[in-house]
C-alpha atoms as a PDB file:
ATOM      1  CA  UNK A   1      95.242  92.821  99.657  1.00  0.00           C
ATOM      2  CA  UNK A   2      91.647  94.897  99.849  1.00  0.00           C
ATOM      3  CA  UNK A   3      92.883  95.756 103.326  1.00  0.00           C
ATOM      4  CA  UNK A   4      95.675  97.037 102.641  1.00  0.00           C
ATOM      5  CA  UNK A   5      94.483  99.179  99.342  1.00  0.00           C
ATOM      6  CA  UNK A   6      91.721 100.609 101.145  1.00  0.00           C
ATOM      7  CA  UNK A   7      93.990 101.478 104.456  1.00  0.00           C
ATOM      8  CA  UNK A   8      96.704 102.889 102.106  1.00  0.00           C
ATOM      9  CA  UNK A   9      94.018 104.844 100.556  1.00  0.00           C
ATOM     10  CA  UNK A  10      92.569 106.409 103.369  1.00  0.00           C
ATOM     11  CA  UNK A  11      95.865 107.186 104.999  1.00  0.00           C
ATOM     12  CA  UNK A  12      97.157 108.747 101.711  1.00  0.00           C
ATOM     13  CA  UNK A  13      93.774 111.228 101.487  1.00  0.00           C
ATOM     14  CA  UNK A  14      93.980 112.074 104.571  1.00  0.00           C
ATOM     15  CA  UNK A  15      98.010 113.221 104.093  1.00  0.00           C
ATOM     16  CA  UNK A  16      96.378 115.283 101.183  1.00  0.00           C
ATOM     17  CA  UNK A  17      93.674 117.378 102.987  1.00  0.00           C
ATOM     18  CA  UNK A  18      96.239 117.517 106.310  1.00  0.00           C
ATOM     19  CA  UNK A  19      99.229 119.346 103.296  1.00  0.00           C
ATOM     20  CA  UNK A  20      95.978 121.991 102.618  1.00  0.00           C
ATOM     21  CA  UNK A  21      95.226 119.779  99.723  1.00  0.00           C
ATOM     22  CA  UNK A  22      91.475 119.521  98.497  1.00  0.00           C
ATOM     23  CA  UNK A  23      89.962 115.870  96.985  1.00  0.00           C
ATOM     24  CA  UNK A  24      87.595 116.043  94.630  1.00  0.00           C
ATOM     25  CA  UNK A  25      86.396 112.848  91.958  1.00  0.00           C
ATOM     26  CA  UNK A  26      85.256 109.554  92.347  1.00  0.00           C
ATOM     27  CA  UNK A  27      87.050 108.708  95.774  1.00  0.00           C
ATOM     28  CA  UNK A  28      84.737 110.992  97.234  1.00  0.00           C
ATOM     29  CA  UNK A  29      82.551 109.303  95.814  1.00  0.00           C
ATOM     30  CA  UNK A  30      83.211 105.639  96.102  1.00  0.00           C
ATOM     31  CA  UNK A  31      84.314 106.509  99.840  1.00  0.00           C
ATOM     32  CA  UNK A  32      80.478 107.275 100.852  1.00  0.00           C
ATOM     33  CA  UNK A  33      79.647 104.354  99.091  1.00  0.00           C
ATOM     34  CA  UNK A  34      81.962 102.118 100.881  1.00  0.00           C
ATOM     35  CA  UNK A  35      81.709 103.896 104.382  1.00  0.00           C
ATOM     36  CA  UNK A  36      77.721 103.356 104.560  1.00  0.00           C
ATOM     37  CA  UNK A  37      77.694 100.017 103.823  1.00  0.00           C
ATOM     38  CA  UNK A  38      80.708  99.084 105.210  1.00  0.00           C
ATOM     39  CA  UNK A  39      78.551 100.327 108.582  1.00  0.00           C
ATOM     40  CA  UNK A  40      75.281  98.249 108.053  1.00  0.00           C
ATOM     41  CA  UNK A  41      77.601  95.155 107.099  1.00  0.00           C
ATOM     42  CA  UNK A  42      79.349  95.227 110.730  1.00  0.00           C
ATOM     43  CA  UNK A  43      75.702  96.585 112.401  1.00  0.00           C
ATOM     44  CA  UNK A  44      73.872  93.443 110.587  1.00  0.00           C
ATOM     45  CA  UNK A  45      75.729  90.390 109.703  1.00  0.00           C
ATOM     46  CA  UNK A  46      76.210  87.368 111.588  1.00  0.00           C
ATOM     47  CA  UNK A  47      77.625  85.075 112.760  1.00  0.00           C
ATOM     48  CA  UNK A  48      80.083  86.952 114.424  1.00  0.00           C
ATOM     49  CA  UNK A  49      83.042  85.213 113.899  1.00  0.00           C
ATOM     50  CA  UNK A  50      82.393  85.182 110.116  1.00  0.00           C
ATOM     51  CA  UNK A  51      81.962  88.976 109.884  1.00  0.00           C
ATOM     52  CA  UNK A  52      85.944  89.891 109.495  1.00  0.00           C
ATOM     53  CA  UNK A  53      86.863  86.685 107.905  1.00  0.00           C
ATOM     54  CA  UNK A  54      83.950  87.305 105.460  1.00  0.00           C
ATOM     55  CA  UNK A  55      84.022  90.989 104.371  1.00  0.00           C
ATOM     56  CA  UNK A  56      85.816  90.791 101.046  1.00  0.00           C
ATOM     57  CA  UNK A  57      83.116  87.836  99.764  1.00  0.00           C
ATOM     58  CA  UNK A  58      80.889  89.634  98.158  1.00  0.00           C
ATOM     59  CA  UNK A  59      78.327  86.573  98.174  1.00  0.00           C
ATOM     60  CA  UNK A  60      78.202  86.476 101.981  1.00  0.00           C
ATOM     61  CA  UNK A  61      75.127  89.147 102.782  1.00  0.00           C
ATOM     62  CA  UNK A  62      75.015  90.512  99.149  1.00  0.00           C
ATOM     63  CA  UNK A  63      72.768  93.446 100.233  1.00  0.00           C
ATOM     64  CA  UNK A  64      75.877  94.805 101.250  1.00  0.00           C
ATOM     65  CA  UNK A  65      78.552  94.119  98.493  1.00  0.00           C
ATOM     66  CA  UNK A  66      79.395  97.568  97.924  1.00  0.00           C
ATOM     67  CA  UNK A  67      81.353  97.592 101.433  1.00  0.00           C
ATOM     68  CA  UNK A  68      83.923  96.124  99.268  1.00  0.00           C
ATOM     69  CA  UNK A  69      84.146  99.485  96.932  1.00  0.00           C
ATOM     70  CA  UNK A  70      87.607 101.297  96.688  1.00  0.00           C
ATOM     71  CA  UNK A  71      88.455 104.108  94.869  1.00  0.00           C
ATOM     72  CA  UNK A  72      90.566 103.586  91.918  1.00  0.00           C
ATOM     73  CA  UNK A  73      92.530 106.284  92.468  1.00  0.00           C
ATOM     74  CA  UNK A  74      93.411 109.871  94.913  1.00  0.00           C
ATOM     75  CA  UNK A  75      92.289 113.068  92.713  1.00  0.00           C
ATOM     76  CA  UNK A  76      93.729 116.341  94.252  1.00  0.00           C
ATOM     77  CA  UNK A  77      94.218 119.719  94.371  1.00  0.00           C
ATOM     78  CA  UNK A  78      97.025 122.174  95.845  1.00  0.00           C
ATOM     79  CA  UNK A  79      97.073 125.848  95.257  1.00  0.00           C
ATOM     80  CA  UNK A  80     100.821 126.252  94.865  1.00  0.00           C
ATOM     81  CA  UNK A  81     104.127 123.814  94.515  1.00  0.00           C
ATOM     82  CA  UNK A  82     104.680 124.481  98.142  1.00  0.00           C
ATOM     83  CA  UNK A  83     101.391 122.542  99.346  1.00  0.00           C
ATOM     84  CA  UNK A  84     102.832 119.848  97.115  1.00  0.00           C
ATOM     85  CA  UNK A  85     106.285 120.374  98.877  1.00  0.00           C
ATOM     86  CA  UNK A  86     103.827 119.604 102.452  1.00  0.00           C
ATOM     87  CA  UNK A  87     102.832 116.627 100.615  1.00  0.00           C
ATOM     88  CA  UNK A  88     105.938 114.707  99.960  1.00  0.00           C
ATOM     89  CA  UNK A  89     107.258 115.607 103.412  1.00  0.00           C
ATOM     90  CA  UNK A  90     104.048 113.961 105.176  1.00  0.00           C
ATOM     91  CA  UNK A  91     104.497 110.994 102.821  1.00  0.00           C
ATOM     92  CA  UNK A  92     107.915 110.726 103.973  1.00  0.00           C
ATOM     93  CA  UNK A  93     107.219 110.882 107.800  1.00  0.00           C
ATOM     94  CA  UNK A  94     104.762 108.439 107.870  1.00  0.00           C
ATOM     95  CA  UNK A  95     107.095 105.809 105.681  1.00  0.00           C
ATOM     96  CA  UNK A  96     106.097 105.782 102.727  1.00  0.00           C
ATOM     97  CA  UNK A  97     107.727 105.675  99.400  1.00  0.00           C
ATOM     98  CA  UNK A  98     106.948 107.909  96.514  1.00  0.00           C
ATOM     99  CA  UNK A  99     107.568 108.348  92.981  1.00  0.00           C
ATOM    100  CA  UNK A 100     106.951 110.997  90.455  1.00  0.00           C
ATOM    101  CA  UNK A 101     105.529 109.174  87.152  1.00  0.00           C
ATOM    102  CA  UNK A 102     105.351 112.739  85.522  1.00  0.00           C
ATOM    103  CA  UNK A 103     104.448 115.925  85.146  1.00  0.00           C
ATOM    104  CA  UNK A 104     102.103 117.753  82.167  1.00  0.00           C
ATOM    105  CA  UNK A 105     101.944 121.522  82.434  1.00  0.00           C
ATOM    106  CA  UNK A 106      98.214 121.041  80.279  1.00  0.00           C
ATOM    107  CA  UNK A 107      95.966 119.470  82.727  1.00  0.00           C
ATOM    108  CA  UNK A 108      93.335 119.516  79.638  1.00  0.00           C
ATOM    109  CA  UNK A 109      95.046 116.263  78.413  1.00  0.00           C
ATOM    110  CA  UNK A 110      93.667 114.630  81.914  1.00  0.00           C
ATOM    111  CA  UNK A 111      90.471 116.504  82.103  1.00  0.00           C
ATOM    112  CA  UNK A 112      89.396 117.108  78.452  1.00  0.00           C
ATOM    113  CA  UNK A 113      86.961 119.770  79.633  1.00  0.00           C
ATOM    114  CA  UNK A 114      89.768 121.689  81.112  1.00  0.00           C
ATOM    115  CA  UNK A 115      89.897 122.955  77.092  1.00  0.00           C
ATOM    116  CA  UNK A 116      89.025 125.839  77.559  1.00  0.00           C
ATOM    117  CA  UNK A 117      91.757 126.629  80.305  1.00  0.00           C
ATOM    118  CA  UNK A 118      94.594 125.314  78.549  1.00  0.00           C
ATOM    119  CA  UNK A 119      97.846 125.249  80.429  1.00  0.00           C
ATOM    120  CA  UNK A 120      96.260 127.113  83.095  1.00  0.00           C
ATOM    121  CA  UNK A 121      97.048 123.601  85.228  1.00  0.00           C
ATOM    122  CA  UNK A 122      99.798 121.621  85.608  1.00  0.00           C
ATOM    123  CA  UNK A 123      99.250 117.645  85.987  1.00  0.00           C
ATOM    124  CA  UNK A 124     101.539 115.273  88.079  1.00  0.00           C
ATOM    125  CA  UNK A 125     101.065 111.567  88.897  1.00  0.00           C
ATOM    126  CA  UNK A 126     102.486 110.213  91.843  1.00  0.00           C
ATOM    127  CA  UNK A 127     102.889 106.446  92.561  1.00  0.00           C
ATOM    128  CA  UNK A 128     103.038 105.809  96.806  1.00  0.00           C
ATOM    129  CA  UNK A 129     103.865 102.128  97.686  1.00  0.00           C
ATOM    130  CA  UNK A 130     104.458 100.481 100.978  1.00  0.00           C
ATOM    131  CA  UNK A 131     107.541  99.827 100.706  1.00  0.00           C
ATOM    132  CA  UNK A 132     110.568 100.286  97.827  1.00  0.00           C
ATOM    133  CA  UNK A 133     111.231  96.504  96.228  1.00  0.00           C
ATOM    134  CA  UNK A 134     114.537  98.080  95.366  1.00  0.00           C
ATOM    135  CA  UNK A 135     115.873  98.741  98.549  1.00  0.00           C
ATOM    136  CA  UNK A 136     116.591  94.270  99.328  1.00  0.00           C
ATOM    137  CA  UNK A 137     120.177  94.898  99.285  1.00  0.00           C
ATOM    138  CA  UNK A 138     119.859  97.044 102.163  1.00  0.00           C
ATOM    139  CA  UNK A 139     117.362  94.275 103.644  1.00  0.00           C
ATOM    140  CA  UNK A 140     119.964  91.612 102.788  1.00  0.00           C
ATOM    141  CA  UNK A 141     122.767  93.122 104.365  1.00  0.00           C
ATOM    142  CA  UNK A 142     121.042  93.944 107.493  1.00  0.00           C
ATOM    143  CA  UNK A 143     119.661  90.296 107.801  1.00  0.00           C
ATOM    144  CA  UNK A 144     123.314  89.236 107.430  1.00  0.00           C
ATOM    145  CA  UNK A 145     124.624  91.481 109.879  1.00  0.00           C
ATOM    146  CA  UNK A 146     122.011  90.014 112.575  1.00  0.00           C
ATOM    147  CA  UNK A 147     123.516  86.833 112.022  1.00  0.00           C
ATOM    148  CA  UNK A 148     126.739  85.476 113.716  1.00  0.00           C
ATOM    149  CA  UNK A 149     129.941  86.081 111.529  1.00  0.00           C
ATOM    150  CA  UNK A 150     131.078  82.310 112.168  1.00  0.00           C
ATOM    151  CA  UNK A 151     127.658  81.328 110.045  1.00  0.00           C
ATOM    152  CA  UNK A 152     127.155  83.311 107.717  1.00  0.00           C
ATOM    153  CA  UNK A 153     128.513  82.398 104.681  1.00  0.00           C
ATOM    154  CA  UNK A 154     126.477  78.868 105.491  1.00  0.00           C
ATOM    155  CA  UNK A 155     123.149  80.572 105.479  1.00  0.00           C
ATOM    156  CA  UNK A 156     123.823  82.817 102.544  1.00  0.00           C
ATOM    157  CA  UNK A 157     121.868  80.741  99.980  1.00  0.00           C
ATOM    158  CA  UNK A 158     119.122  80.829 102.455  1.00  0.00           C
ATOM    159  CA  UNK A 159     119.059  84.226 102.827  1.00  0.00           C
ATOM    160  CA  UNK A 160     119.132  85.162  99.234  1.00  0.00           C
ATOM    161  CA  UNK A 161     116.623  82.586  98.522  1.00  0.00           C
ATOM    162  CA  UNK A 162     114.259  84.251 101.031  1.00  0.00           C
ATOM    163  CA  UNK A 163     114.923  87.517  99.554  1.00  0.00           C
ATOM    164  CA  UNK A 164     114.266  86.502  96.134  1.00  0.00           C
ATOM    165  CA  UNK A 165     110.839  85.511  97.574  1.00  0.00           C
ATOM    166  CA  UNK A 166     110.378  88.680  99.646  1.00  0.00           C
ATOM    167  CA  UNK A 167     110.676  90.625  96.873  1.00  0.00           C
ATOM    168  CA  UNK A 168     108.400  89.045  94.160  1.00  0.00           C
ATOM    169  CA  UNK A 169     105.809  89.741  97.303  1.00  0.00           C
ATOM    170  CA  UNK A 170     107.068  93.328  97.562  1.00  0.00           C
ATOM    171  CA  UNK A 171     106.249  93.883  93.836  1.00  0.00           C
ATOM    172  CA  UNK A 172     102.465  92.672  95.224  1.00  0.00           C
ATOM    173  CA  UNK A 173     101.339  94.954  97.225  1.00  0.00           C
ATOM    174  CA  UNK A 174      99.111  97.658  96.333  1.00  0.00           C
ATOM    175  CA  UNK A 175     100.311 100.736  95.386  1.00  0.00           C
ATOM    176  CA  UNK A 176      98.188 104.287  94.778  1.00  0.00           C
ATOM    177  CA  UNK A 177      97.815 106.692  92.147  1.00  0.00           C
ATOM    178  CA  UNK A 178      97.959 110.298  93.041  1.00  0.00           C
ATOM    179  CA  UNK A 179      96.573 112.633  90.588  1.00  0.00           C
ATOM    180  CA  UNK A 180      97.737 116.375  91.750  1.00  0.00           C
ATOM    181  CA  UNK A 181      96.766 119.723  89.710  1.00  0.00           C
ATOM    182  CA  UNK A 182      98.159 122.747  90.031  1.00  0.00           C
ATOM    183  CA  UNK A 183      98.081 126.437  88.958  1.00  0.00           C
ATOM    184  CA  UNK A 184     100.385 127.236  86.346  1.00  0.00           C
ATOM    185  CA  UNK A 185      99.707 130.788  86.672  1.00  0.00           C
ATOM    186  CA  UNK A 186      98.740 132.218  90.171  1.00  0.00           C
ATOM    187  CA  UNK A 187      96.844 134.927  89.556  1.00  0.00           C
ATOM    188  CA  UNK A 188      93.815 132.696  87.887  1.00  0.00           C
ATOM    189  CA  UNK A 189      91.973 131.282  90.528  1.00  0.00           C
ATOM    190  CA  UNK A 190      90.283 127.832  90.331  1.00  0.00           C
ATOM    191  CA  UNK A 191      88.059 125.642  92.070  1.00  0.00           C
ATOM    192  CA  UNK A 192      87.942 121.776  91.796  1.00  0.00           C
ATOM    193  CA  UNK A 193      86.219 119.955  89.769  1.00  0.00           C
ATOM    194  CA  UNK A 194      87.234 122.623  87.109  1.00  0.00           C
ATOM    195  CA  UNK A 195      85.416 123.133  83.721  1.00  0.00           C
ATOM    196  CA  UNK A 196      81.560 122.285  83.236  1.00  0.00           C
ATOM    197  CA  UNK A 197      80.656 119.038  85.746  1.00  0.00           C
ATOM    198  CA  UNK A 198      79.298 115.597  84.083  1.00  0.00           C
ATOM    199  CA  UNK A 199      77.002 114.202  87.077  1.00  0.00           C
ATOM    200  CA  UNK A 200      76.344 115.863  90.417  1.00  0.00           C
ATOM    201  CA  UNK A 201      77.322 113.113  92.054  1.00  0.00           C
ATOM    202  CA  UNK A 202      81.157 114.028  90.575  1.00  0.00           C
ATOM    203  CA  UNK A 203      80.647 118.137  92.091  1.00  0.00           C
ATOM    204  CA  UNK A 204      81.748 116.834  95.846  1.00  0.00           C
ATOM    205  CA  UNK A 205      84.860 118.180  97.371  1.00  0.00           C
ATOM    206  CA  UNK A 206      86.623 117.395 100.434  1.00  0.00           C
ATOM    207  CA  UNK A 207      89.345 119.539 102.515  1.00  0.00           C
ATOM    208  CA  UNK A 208      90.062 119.506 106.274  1.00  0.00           C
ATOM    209  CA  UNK A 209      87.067 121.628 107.250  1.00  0.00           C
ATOM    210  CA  UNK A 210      84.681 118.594 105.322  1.00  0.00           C
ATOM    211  CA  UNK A 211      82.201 117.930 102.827  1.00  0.00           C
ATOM    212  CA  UNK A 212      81.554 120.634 100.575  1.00  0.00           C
ATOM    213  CA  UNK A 213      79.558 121.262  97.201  1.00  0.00           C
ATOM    214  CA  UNK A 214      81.511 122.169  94.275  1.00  0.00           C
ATOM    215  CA  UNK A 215      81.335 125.941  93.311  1.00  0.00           C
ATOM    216  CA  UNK A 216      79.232 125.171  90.112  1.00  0.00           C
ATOM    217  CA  UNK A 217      76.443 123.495  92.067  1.00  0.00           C
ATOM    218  CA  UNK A 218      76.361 126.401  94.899  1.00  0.00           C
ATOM    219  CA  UNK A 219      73.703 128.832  94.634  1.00  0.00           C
ATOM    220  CA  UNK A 220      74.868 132.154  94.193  1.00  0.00           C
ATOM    221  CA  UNK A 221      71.244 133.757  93.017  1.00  0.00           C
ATOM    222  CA  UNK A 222      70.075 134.163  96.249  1.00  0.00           C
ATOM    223  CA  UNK A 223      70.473 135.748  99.840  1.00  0.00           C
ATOM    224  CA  UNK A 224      69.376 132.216 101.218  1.00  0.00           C
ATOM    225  CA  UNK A 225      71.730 130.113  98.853  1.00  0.00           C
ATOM    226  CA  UNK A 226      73.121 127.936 101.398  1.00  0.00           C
ATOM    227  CA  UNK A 227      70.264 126.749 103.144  1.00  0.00           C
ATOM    228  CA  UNK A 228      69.763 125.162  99.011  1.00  0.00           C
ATOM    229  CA  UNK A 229      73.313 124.108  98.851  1.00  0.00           C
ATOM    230  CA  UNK A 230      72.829 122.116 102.353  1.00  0.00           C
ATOM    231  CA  UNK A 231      69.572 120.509 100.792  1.00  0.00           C
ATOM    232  CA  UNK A 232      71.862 119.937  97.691  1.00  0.00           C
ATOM    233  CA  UNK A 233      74.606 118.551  99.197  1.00  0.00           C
ATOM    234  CA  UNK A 234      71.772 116.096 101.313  1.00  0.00           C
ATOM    235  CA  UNK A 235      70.159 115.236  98.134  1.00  0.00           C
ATOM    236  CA  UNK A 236      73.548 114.094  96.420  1.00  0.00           C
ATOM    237  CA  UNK A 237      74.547 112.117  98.653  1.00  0.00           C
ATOM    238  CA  UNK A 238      71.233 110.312  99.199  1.00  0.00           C
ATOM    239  CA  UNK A 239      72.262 109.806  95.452  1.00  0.00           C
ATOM    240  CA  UNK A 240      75.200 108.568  95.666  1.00  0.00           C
ATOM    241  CA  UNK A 241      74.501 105.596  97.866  1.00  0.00           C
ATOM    242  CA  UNK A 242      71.548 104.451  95.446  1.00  0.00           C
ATOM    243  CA  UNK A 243      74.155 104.894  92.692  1.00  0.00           C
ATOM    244  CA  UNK A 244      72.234 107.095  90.423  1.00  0.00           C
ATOM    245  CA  UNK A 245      73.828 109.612  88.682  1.00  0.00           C
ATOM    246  CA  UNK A 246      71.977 113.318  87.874  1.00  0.00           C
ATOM    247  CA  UNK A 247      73.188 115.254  84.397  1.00  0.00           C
ATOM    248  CA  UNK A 248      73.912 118.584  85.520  1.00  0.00           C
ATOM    249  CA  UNK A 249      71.800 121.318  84.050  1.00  0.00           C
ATOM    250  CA  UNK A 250      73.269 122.807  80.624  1.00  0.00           C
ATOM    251  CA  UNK A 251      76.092 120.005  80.907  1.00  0.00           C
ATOM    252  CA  UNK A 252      77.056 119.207  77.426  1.00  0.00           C
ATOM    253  CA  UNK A 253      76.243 115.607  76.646  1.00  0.00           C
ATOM    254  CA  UNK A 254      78.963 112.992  76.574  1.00  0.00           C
ATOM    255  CA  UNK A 255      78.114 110.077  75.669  1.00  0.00           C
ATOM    256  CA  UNK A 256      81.610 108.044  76.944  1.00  0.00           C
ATOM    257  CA  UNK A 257      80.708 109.766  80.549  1.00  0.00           C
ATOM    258  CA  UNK A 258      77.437 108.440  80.824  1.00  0.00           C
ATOM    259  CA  UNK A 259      78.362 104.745  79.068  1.00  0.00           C
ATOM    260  CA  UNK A 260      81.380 105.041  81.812  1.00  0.00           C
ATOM    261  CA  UNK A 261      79.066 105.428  84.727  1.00  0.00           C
ATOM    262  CA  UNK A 262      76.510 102.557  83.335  1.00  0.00           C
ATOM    263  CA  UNK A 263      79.431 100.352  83.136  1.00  0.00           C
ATOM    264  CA  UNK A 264      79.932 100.739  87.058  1.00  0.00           C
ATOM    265  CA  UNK A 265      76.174 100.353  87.915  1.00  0.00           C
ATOM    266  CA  UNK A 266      74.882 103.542  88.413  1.00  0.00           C
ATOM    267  CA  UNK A 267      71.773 104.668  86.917  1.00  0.00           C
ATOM    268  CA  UNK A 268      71.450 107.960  84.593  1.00  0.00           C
ATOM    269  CA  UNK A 269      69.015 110.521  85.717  1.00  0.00           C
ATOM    270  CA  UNK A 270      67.120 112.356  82.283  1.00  0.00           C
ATOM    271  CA  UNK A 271      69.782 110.181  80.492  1.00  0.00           C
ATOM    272  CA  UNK A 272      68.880 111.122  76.718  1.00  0.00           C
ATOM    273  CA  UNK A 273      70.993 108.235  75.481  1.00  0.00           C
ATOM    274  CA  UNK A 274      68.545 105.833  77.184  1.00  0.00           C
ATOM    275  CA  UNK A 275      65.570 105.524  74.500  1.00  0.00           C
ATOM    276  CA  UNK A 276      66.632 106.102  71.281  1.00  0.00           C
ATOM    277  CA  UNK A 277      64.994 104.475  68.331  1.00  0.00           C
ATOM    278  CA  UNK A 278      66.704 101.700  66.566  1.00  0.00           C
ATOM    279  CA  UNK A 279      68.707 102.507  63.455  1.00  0.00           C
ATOM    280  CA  UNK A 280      66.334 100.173  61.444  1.00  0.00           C
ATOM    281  CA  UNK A 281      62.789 101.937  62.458  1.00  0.00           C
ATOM    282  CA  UNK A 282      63.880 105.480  62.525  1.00  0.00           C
ATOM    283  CA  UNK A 283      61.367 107.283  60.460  1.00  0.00           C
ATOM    284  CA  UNK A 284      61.912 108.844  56.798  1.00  0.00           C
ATOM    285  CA  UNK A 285      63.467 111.258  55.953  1.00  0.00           C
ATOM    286  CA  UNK A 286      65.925 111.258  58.867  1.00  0.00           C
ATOM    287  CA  UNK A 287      66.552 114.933  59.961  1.00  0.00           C
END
């Protein structure tokens, strides 16, 4: 089932950047993650036969556990409803079947620092499966059809006992969450992430030309800004892979962010939440 989640998942991104689409969130994140040590798990552990039999058991070379990291979920962008339009017709050709959950025209209820730019983005969740576990009549009368007339109505318990079991596996299978945003209004412009950034390690973005720093981490100051962003970008995701997460200068503090991130492992760089004095030996009077 990891397998098949993470192939889904990188088959589905890919769909996204190939529409003109731009990722941006923790898949980036998690991705890099999984990639590197996905790559020192197959350039290090033995026995050999073990290694693909082995890959989801976290206990079986340990140092390497976070191979078996997958994104929770696809977070997107698309400049207009006809990039979206791109979308679905990719996620058709390549078999896949698709649902709209819904659609918010205030993104701000999905990003909460998207306040500020209230209805300035429009919010719809997709649901992409494997296959549809709706579509077993179809299955069942094709199945019937490939079997002689003379027999069939012997085998038909059979066959709807089969199906019955086919589709409580259908129901099984992974299936992704695709967050898209949108501009309501096309004469703002925006730039994922949107709104003020938690953790550096969250200002990554991906589209077909690569890896990119968000705008808000880009230097704009000076003539030589992007030999700094290239340092920047470097320096994140040497982050990234030791899981440690940097405040971003002038970010206002949030303390569900930050407990969020400790929750998964990673470490808080300048985290002001990390040392404060117990409730029972804070000094009088209490400003």
């Amino acid at each position: 089932m990891e397998k098949i989640e993470w192939k889904l998942k990188k088959e589905i991104g890919s769909l996204v950047l190939k529409a003109g689409g731009t990722i941006f969130g923790g898949y980036i994140r998690d991705s890099i993650i999984h990639d590197h040590y996905a790559k020192l798990y197959y350039e290090n552990a033995t026995p050999e036969e073990a290694i693909d039999a082995r890959y989801n058991d976290p206990t079986f070379f340990p140092e390497y556990k976070e191979r078996t990291l997958i994104p929770e979920d696809i977070d997107c962008f698309f400049p207009t409803p006809d990039f979206l339009k791109n979308f679905e017709s990719l996620l058709l050709q390549h078999k896949f079947c698709f649902s709209r959950l819904f659609t918010h025209t205030d993104a701000s209820e999905y990003i909460p620092r998207l306040q500020k730019f209230k209805h300035a983005l429009s919010h719809t969740r997709y649901k992409i499966t494997l296959i549809n576990p709706h579509k077993t009549s179809l299955i069942r009368m094709l199945l019937l059809q490939s079997i002689p007339a003379s027999t069939r109505d012997e085998v038909l318990d059979p066959v709807n006992d089969f199906l019955e079991v086919f589709s409580a596996k259908l129901t099984d299978l992974s299936h992704i969450l695709v967050d898209i945003l949108i501009p309501n209004n096309q004469i703002d412009t925006f730039a994922p992430p949107f709104g003020q950034l938690d953790f550096e390690c969250n200002g990554l973005v991906l589209t077909s030309q690569g890896l990119s720093l968000a705008n808000d981490l880009k230097d704009t100051q000076t003539s030589q800004g992007f030999i700094t962003d290239i340092n920047k970008l470097a320096t994140i995701h040497q982050d990234i892979l030791h899981k440690k997460a940097t405040l971003v200068k002038g970010n206002l503090l949030d303390i569900h962010r930050i407990t969020k991130m400790k929750n998964k492992g990673w470490t808080i760089s300048h985290d002001p939440f990390t040392n404060i004095i117990p409730l029972d030996t804070t000094p009088e009077p209490d400003p």
